[in-house]
C-alpha atoms as a PDB file:
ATOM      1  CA  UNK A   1       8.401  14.720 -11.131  1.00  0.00           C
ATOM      2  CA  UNK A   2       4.679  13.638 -11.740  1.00  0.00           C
ATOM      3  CA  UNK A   3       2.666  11.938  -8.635  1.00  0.00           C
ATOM      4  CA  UNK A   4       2.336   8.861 -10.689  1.00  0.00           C
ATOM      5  CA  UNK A   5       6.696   8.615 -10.820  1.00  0.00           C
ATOM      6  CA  UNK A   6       7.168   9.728  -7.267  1.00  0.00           C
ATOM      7  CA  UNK A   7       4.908   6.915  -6.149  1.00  0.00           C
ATOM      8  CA  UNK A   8       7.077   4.509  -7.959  1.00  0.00           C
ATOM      9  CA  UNK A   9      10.346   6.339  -6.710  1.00  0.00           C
ATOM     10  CA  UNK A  10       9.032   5.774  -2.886  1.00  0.00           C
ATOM     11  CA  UNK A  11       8.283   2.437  -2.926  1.00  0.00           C
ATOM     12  CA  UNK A  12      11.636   1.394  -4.511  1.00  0.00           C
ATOM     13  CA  UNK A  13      13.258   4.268  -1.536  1.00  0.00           C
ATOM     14  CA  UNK A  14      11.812   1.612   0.622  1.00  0.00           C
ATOM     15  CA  UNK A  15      10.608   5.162   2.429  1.00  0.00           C
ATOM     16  CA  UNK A  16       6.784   4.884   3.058  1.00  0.00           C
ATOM     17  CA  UNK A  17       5.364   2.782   5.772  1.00  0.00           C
ATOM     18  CA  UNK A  18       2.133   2.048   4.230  1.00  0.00           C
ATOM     19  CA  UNK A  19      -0.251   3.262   2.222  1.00  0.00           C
ATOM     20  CA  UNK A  20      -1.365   6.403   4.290  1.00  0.00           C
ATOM     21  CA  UNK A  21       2.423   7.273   4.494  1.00  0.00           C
ATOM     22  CA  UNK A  22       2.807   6.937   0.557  1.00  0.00           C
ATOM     23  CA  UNK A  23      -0.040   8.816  -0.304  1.00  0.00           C
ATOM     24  CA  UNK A  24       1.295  11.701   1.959  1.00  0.00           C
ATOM     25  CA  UNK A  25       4.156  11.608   1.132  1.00  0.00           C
ATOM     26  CA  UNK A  26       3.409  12.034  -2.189  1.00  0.00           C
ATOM     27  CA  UNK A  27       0.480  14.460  -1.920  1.00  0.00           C
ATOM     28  CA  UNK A  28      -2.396  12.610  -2.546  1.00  0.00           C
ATOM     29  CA  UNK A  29      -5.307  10.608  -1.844  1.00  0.00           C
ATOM     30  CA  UNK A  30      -5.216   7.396  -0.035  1.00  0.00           C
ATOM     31  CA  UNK A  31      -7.417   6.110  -2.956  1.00  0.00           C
ATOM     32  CA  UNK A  32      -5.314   8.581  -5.952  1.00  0.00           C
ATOM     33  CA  UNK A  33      -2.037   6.654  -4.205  1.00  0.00           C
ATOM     34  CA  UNK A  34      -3.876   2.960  -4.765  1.00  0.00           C
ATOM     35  CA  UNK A  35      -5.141   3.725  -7.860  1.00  0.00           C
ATOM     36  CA  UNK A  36      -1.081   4.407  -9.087  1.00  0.00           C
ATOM     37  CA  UNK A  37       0.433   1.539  -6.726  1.00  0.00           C
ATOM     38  CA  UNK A  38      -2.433  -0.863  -9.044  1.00  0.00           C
ATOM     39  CA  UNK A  39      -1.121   1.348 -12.322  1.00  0.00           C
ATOM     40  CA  UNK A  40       2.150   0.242 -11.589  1.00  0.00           C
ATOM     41  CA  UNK A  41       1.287  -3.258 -10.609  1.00  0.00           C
ATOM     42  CA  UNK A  42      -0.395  -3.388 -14.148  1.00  0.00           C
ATOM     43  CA  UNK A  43       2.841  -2.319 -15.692  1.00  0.00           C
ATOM     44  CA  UNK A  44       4.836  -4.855 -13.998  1.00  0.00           C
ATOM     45  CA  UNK A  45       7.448  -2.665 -12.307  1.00  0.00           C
ATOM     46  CA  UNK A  46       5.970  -3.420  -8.723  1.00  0.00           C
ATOM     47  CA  UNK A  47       4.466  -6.579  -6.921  1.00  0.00           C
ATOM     48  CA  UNK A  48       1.711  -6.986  -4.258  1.00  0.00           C
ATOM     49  CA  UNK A  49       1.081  -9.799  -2.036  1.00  0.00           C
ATOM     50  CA  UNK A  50      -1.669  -9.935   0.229  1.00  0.00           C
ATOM     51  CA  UNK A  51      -0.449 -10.811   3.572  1.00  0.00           C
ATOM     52  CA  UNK A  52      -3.614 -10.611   5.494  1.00  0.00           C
ATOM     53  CA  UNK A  53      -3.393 -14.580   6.065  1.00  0.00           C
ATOM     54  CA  UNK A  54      -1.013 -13.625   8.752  1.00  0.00           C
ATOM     55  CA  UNK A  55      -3.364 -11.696  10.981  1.00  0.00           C
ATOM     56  CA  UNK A  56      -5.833 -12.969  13.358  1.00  0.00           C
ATOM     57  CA  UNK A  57      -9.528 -12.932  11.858  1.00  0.00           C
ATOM     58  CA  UNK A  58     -10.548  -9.707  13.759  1.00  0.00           C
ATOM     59  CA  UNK A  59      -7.733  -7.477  12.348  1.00  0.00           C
ATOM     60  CA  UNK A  60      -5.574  -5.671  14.988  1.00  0.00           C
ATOM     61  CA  UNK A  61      -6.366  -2.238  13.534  1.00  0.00           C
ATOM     62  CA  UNK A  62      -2.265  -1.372  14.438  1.00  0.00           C
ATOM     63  CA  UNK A  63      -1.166  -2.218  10.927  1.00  0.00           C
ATOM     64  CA  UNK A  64      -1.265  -0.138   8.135  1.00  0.00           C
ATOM     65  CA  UNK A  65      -4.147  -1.994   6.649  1.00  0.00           C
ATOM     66  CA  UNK A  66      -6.313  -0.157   9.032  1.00  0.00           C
ATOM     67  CA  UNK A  67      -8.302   2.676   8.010  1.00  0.00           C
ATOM     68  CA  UNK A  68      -7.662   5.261  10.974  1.00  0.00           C
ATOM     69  CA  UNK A  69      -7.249   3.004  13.851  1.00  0.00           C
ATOM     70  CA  UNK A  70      -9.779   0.678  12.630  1.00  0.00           C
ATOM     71  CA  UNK A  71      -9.016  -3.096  11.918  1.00  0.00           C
ATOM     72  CA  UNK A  72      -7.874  -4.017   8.565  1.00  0.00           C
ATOM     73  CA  UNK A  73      -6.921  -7.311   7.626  1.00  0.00           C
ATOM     74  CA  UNK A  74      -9.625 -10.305   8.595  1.00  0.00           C
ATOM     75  CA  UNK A  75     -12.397  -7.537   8.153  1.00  0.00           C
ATOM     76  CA  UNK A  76     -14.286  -6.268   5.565  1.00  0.00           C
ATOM     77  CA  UNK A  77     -11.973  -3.429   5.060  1.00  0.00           C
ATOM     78  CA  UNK A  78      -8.672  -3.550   3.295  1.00  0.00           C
ATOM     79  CA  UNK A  79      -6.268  -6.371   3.836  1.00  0.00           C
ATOM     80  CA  UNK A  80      -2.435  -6.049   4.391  1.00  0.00           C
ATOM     81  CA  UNK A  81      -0.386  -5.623   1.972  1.00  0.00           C
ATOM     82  CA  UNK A  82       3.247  -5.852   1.022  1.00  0.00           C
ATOM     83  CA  UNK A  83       4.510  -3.647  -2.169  1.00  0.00           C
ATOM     84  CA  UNK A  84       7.346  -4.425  -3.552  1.00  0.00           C
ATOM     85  CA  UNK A  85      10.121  -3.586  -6.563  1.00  0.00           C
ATOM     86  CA  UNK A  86       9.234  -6.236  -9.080  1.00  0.00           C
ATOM     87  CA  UNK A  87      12.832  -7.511 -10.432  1.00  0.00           C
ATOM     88  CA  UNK A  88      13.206  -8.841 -13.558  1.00  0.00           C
END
């Protein structure tokens, strides 16, 4: 099975915790495993929403919108997100 499919199959396993997880999971870079979450976004067989409204303006950095322990969301960094199955 190619990266790109097993990247698809996780997120619909519900298995991954984040993007770190995914991208290990799967054998890749954090950045490769974005770049195919935002392939499949394109293709409209998964959803993002950017969650990051929820989080206090500092970022926690416990989340996995941190980079390595370092805050995430409310930052300049990445901001949380929640990928999901898009149904049709």
């Amino acid at each position: 099975m190619s990266a790109l499919r097993q990247v698809l199959e996780e997120v619909r396993s519900g298995r991954a915790r984040g993007l770190d997880d995914l991208a290990a999971r799967v054998g890749v870079s954090r950045d490769e495993a974005s770049a195919m979450v935002d392939h499949w976004v394109r293709k409209g067989r998964l959803d993002v929403t950017d969650l990051s409204a929820a989080c206090s303006s500092g970022g926690c950095g416990s989340c996995p919108s941190g980079d390595h322990g370092s805050p995430g969301c409310g930052t300049s960094g990445p901001v949380l997100l929640a990928i999901s199955v898009r149904r049709p």
